[in-house]
N, C-alpha and C. Protein backbone atom coordinates (compact mmCIF):
# COMPACT_ATOMS: atom_id res chain seq x y z
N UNK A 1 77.20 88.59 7.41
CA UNK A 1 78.20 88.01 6.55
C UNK A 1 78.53 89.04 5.47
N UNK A 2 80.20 89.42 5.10
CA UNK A 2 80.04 90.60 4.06
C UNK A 2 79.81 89.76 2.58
N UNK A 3 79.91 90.62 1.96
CA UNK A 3 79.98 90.22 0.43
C UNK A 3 81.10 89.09 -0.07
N UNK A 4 82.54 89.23 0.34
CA UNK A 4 83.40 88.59 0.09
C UNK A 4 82.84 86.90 0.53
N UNK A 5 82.85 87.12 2.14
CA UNK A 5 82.18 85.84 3.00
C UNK A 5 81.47 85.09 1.72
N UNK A 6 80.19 85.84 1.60
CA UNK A 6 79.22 85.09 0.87
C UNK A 6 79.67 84.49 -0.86
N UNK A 7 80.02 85.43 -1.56
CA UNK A 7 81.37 84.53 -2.39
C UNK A 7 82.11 83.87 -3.07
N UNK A 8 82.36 83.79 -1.61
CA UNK A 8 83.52 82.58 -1.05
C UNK A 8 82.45 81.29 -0.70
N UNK A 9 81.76 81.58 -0.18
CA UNK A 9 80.70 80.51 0.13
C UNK A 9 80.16 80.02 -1.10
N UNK A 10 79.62 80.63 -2.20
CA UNK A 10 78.86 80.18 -3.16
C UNK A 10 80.19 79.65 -4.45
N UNK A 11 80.88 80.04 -3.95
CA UNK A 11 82.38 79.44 -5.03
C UNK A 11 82.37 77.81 -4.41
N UNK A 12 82.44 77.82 -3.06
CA UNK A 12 82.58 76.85 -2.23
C UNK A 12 81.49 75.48 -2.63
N UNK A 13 80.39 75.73 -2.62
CA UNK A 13 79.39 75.54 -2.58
C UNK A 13 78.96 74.91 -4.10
N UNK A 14 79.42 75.72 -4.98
CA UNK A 14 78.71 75.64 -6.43
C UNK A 14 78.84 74.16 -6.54
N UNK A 15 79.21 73.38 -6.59
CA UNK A 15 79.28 71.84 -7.34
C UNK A 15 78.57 70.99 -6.54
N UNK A 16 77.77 71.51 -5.58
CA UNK A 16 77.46 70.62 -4.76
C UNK A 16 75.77 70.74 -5.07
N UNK A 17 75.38 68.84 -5.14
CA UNK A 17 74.27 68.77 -5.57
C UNK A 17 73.17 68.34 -3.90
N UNK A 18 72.03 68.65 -4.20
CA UNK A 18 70.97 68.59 -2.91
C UNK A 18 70.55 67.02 -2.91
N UNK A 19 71.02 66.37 -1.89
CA UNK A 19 70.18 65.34 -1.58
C UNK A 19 68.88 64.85 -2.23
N UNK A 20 68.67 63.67 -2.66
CA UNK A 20 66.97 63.22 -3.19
C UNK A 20 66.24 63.11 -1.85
N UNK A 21 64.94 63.63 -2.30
CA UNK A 21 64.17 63.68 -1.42
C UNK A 21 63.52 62.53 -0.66
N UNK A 22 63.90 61.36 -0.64
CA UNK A 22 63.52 59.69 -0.74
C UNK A 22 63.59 59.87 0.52
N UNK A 23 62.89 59.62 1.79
CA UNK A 23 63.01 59.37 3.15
C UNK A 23 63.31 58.10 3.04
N UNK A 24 64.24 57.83 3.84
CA UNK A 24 64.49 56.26 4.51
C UNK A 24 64.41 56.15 6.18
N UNK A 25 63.35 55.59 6.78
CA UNK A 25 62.75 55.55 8.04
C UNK A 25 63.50 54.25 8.27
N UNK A 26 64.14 54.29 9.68
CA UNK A 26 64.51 53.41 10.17
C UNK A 26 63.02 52.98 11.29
N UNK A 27 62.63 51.48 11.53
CA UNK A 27 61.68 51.81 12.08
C UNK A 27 62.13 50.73 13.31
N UNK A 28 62.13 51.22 14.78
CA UNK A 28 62.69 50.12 15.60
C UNK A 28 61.76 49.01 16.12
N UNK A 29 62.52 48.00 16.41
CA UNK A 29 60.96 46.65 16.69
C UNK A 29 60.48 47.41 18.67
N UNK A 30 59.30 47.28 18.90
CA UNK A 30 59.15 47.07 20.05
C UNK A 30 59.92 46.23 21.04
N UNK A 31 59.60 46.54 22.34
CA UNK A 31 60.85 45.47 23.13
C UNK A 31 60.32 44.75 23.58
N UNK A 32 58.78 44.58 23.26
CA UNK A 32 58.21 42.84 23.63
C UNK A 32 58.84 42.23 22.55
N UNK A 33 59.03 42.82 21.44
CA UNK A 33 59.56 41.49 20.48
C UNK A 33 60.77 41.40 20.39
N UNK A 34 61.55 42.81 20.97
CA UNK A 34 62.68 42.03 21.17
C UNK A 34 63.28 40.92 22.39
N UNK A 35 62.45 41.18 22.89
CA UNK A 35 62.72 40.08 24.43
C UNK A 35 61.88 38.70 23.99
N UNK A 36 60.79 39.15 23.08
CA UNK A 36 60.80 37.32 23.15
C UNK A 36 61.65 36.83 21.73
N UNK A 37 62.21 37.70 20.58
CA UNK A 37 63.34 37.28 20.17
C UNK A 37 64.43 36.70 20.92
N UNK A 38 65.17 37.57 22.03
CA UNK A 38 65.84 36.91 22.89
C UNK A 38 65.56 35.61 23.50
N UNK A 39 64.05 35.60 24.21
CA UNK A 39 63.78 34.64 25.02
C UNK A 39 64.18 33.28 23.78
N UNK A 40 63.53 33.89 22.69
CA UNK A 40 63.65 32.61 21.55
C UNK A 40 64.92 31.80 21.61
N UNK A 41 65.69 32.85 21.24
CA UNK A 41 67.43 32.82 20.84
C UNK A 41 68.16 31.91 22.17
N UNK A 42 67.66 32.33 23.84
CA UNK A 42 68.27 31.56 24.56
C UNK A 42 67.25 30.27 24.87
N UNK A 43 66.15 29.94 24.56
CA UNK A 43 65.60 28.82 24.47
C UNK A 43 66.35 27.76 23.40
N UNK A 44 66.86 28.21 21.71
CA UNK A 44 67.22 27.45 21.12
C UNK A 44 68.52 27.03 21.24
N UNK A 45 69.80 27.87 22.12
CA UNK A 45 70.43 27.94 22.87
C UNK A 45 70.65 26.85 23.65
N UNK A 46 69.37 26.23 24.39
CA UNK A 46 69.55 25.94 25.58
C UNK A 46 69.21 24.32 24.99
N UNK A 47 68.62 24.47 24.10
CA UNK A 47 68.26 22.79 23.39
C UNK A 47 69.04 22.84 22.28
N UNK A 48 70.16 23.36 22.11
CA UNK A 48 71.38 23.20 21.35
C UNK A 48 72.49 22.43 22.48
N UNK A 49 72.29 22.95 23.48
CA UNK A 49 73.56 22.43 24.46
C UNK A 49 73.53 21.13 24.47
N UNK A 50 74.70 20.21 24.04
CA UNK A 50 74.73 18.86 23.75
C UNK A 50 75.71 18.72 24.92
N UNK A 51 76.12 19.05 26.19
CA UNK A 51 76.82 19.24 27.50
C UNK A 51 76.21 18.63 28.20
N UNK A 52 76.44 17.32 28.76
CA UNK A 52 75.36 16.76 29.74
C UNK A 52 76.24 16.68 31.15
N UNK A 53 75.38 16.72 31.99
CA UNK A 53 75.70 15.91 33.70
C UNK A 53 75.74 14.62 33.99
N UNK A 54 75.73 14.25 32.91
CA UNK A 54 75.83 12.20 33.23
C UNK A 54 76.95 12.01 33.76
N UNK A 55 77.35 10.79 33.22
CA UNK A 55 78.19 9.92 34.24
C UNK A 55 79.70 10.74 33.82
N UNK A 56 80.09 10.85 35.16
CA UNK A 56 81.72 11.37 35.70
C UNK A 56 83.02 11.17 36.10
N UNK A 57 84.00 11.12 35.50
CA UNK A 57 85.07 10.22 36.21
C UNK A 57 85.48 11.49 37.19
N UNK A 58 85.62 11.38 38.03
CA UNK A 58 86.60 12.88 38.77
C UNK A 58 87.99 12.88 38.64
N UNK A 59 88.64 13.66 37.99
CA UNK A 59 89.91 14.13 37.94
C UNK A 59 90.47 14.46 39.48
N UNK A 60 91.34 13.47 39.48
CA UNK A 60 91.89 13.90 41.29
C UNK A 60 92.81 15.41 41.31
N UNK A 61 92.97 15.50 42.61
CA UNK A 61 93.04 16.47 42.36
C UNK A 61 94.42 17.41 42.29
N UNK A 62 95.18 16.09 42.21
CA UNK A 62 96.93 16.58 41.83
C UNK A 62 97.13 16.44 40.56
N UNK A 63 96.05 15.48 39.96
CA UNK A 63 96.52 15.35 37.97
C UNK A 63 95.99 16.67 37.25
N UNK A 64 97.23 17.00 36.67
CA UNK A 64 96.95 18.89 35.76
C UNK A 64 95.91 18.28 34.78
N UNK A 65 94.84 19.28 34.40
CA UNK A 65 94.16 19.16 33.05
C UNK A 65 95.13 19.28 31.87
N UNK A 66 94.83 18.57 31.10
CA UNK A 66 95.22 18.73 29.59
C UNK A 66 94.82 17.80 28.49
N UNK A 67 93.92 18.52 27.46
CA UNK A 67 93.77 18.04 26.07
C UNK A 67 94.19 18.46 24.82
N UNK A 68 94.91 17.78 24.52
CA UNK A 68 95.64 17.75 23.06
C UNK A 68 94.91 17.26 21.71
N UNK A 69 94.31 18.03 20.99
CA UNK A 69 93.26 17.65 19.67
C UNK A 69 94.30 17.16 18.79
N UNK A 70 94.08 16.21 17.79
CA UNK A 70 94.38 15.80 16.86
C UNK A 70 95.36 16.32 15.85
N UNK A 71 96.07 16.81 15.74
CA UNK A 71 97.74 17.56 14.71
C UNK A 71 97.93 18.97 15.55
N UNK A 72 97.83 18.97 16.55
CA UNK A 72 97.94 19.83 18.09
C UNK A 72 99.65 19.67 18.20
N UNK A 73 100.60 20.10 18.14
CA UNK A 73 101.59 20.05 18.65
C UNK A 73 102.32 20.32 20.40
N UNK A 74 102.70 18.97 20.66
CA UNK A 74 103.32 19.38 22.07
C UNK A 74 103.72 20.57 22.33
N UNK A 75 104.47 21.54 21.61
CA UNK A 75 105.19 22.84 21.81
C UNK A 75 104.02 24.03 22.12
N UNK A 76 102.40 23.93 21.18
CA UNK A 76 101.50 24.98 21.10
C UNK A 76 100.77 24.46 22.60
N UNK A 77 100.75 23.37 23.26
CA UNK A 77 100.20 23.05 24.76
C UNK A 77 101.11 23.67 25.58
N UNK A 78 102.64 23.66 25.32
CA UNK A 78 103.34 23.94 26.45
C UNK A 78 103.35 25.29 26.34
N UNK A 79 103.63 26.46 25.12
CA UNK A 79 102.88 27.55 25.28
C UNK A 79 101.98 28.08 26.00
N UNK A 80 101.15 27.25 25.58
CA UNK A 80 99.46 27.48 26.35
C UNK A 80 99.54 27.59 27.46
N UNK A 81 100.07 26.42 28.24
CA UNK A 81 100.40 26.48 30.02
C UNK A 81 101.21 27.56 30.46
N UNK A 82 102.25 28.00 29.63
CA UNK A 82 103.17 29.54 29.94
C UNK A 82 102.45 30.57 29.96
N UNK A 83 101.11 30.45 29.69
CA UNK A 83 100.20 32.07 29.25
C UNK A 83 101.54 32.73 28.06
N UNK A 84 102.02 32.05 27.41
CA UNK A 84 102.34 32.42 26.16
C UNK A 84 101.36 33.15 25.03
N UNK A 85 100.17 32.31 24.91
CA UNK A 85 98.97 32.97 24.35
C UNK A 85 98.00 33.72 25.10
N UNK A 86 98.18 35.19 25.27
CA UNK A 86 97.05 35.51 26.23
C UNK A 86 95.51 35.57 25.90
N UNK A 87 94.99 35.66 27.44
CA UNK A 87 93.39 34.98 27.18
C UNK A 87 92.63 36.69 26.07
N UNK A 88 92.26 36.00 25.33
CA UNK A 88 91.34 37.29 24.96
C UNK A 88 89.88 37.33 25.48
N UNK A 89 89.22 36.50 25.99
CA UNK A 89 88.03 36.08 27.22
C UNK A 89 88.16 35.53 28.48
N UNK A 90 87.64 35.71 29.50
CA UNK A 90 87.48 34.76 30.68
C UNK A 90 85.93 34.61 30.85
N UNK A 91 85.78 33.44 31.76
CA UNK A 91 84.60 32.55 32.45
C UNK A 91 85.37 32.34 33.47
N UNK A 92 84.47 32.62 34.55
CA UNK A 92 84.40 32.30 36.26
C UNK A 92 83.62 31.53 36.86
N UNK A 93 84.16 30.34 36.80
CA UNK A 93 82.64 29.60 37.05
C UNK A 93 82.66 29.69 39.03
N UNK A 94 83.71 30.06 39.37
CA UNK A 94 83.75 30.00 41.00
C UNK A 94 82.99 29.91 41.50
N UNK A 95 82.33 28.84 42.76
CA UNK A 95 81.09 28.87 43.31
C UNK A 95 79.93 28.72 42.52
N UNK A 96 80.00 28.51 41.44
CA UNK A 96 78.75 27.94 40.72
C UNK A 96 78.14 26.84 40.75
N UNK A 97 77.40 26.36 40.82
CA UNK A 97 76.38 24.82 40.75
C UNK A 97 76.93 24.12 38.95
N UNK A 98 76.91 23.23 39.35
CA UNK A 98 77.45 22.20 38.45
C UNK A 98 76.66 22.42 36.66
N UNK A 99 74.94 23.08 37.27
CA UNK A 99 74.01 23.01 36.06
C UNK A 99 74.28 24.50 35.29
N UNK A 100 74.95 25.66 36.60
CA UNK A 100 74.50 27.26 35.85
C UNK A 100 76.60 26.71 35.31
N UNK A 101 77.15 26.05 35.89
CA UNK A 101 78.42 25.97 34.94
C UNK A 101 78.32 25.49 33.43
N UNK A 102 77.55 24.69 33.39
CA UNK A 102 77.41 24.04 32.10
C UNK A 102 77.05 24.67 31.01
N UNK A 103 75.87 25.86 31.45
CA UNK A 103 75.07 26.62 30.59
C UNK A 103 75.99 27.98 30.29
N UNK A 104 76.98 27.98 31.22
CA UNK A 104 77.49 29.12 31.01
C UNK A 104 78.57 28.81 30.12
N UNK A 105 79.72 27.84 30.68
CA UNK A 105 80.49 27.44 29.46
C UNK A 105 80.09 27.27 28.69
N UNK A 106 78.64 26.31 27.92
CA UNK A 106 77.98 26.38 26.41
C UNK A 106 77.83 27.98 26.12
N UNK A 107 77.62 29.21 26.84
CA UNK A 107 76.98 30.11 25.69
C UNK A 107 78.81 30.68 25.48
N UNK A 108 79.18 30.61 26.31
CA UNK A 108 80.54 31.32 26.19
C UNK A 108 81.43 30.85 25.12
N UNK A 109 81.60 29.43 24.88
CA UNK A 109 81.76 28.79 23.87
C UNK A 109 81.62 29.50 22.32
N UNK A 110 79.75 29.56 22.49
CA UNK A 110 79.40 29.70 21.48
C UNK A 110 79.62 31.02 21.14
N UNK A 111 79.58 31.91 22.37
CA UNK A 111 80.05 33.02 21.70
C UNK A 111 81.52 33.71 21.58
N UNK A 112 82.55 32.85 21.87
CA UNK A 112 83.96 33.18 21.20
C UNK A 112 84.20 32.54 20.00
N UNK A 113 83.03 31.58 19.92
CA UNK A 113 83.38 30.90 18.41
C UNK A 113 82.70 32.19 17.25
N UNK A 114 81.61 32.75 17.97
CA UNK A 114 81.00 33.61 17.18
C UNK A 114 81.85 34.99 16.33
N UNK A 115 82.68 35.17 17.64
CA UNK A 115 83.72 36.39 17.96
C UNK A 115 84.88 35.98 17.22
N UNK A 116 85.09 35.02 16.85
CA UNK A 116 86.10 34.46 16.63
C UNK A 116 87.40 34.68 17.25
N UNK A 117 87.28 34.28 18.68
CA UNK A 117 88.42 34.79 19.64
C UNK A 117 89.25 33.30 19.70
N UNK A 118 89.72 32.98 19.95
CA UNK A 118 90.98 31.75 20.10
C UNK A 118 91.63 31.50 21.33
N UNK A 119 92.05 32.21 21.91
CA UNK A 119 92.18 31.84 23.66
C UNK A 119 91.54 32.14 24.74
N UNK A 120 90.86 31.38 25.84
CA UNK A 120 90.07 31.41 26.40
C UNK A 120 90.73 31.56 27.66
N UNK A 121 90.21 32.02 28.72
CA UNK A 121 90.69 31.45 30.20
C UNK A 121 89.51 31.19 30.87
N UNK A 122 89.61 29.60 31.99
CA UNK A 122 88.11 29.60 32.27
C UNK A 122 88.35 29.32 33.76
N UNK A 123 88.11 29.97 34.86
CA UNK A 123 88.39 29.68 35.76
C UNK A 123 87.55 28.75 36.66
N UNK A 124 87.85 27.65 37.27
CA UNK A 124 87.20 26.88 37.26
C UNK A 124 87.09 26.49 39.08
N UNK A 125 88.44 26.96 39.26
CA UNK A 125 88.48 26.45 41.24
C UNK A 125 88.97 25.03 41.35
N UNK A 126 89.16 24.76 42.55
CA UNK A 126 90.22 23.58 42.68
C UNK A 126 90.11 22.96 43.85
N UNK A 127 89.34 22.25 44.59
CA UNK A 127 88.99 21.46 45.92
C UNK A 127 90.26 20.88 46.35
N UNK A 128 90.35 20.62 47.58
CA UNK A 128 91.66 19.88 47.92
C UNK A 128 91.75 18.75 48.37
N UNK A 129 89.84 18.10 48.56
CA UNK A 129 89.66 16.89 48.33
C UNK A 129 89.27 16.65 46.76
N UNK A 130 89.46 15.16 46.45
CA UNK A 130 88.80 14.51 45.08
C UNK A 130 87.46 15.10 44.99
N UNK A 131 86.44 14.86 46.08
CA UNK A 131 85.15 15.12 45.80
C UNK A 131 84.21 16.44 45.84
N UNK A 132 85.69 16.88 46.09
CA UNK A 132 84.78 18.60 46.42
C UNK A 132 84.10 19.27 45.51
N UNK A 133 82.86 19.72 45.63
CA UNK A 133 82.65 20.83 44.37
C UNK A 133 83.21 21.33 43.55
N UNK A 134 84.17 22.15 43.98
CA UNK A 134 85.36 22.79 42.77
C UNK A 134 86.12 21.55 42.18
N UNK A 135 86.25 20.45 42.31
CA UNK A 135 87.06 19.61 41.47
C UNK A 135 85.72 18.90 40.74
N UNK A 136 84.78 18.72 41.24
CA UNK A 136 83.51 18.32 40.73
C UNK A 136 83.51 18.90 39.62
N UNK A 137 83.23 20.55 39.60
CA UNK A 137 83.06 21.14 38.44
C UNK A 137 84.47 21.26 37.80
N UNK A 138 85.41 21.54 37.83
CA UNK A 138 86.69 21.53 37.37
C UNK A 138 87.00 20.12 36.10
N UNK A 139 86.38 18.24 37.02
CA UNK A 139 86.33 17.60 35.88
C UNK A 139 85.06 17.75 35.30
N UNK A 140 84.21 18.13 35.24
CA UNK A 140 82.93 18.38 34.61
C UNK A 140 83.81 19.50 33.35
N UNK A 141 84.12 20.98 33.84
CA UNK A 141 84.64 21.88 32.49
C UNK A 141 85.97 20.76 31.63
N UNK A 142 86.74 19.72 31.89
CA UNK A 142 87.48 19.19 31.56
C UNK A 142 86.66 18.24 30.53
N UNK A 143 85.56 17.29 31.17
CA UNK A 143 84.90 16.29 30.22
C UNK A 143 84.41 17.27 29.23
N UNK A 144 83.66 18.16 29.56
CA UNK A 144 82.72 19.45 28.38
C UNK A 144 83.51 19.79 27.65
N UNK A 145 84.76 20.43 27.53
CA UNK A 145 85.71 21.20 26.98
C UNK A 145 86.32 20.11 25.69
N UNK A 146 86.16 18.99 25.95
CA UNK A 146 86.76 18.15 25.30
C UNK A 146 85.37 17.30 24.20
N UNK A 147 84.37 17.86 24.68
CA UNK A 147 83.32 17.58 23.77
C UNK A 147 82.81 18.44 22.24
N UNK A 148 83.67 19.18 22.94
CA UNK A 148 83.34 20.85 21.57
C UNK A 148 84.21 20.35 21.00
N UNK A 149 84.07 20.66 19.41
CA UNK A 149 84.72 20.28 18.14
C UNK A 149 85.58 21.64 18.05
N UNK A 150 85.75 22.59 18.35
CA UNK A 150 85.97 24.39 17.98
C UNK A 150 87.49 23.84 19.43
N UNK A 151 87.55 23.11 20.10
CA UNK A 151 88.63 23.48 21.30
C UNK A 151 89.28 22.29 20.82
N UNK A 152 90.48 22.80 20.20
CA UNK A 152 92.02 22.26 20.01
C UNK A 152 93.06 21.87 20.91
N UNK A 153 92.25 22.84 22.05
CA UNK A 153 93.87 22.21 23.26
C UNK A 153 93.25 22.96 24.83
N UNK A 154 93.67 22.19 25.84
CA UNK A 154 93.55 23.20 27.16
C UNK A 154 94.30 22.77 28.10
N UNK A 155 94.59 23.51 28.99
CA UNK A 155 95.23 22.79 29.37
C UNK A 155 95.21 23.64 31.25
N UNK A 156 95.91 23.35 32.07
CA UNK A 156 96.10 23.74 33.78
C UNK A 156 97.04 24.80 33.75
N UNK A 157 97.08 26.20 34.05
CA UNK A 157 97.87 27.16 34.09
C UNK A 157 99.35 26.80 34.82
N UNK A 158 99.95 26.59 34.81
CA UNK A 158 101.46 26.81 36.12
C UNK A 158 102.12 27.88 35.77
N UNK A 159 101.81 28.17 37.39
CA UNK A 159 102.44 29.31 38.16
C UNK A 159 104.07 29.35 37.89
């Protein structure tokens, strides 16, 4: 480095004061405790879910879903059905069992409420008898969806 270099460096340099010597250690938890933190977190999770499998009316399977919450305006549903609001999440429950749907819509729930996301898309499937599985679970996400206090409106996509 010539003379000038150096300086230029210490001109550069002059006002600048040295760090305190104070270490601050970040110290990380082990991953037994973080997994039984987790395990904790989806245990209390799971006895939070107020989503039951009881008794069912089945939604046949030509009537569109739709719930309208309380000072909900007709115009923000018919939006909704236009994909006017796009989804900022999806859920697939396709081919799922009636019990891993339930648990999955509860955490998903909980975590766009967390996220604070506002439109959802949840795909749910569509039997072409009344009793089929996919309409099974389809009015099952319909009764659930309408049990959460956080969901204002939902409604059946058209194409």
């Amino acid at each position: 480095m010539s003379e000038q270099e150096k300086d230029f460096f210490e001109q550069a340099m002059a006002d600048v004061v040295p760090l305190a010597s104070g270490r601050q250690t970040l110290y990380l938890k082990p991953q037994e405790a973080v997994d039984k933190s987790a395990r904790r977190e989806a245990q209390r999770l799971m006895q939070e879910n107020f989503l039951s499998t009881d008794f069912l009316e089945v939604i046949p399977c030509e009537q569109p879903l739709e719930f309208k919450g309380e000072g909900i305006q007709q115009g923000v549903l018919d939006k909704l059905r236009n994909g006017r609001y796009p989804p900022q999440a999806s859920l697939n429950l396709l081919r799922q069992s009636v019990e891993a749907s339930r648990q999955a819509l509860f955490r998903f729930i909980v975590q766009a409420e967390a996220q604070n996301l506002r439109s959802l898309l949840i795909v749910h499937g569509r039997g072409r008898q009344n009793e089929s599985h996919p309409n099974i679970v389809r009015s099952y996400v319909a009764k659930w969806l309408a049990q959460f206090e956080q969901v204002q409106a939902f409604c059946g996509f058209v194409e």
